[in-house]
Protein backbone atom coordinates (compact mmCIF):
# COMPACT_ATOMS: atom_id res chain seq x y z
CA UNK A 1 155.04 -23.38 3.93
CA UNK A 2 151.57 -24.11 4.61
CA UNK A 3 148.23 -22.58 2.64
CA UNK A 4 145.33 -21.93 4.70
CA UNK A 5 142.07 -21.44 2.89
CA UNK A 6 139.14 -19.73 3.22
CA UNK A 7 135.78 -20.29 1.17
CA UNK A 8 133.51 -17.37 1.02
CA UNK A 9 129.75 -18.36 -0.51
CA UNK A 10 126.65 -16.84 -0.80
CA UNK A 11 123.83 -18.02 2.21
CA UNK A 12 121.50 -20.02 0.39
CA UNK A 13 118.39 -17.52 0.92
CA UNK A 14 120.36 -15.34 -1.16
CA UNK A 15 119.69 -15.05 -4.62
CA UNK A 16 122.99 -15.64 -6.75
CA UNK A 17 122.52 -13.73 -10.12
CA UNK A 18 126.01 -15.30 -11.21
CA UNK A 19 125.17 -18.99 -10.03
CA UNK A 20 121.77 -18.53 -11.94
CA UNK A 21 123.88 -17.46 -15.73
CA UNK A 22 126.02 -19.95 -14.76
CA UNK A 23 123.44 -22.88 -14.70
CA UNK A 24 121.58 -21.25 -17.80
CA UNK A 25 124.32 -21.11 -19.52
CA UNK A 26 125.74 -24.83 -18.85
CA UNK A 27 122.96 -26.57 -21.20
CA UNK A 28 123.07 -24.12 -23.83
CA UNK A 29 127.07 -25.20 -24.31
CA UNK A 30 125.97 -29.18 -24.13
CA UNK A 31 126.66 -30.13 -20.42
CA UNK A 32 123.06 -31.20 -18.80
CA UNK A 33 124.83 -32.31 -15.41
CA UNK A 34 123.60 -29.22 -13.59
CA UNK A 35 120.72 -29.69 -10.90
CA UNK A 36 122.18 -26.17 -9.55
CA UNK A 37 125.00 -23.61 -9.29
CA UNK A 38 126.54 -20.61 -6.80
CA UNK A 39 129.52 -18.82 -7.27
CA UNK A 40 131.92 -17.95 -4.98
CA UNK A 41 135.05 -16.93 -3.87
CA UNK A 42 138.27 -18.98 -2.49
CA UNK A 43 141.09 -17.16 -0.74
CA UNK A 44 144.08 -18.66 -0.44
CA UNK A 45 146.93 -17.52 2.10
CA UNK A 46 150.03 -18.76 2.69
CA UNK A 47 152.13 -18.78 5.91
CA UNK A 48 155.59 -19.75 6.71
CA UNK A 49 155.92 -23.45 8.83
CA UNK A 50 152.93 -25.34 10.01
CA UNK A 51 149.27 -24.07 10.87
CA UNK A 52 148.86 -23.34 14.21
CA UNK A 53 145.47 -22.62 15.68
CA UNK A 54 146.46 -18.96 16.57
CA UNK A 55 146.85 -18.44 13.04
CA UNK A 56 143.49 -19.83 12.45
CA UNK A 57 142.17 -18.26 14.16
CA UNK A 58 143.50 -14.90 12.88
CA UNK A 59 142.05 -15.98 9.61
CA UNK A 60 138.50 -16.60 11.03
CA UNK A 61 138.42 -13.45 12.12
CA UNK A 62 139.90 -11.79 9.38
CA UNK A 63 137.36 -14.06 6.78
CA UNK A 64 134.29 -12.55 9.64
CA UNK A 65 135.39 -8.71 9.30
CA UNK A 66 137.16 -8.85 5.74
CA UNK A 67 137.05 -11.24 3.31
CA UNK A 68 133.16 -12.11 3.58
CA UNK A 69 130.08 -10.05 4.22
CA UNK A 70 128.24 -12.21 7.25
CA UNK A 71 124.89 -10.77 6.43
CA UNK A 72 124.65 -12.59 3.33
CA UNK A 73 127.68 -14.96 3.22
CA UNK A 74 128.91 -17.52 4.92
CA UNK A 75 132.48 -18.90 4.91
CA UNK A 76 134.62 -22.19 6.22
CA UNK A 77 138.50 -21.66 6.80
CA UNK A 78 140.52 -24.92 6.18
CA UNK A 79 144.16 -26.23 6.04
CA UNK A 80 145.30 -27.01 2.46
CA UNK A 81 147.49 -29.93 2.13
């Protein structure tokens, strides 16, 4: 069984109210490492044997009509070892 995963995050023109609490919130519990944050979303699908690029594929398109809005997101689609 392989996983196959897609990341789904904002484009950076857009403004990311959830990022933004994130990084506000970060000093106020003691961690000062923050320059920056986004949040996003990570999809995770499994499929029986090894990835083929068909299957990739699939997903690519599936992440482009489904699983991320390509007016303001953009997402990469990778092989999880």
């Amino acid at each position: 069984m392989a996983t196959i995963v897609v990341d789904v995050m904002l484009k950076p023109e857009i403004l990311d109210p959830q990022g933004q609490a994130v990084l506000a919130a970060l000093p106020r519990l003691g961690f000062t490492f923050a320059k920056s944050a986004r949040q996003g979303k990570r999809f995770e699908i499994e499929v029986d044997g090894p990835v083929t690029q068909a299957q990739l594929a699939e997903v690519s398109k599936a992440a482009e009509t489904l699983l991320a809005n390509p007016v303001i997101e953009t997402f990469t689609v990778r092989v999880e070892e």
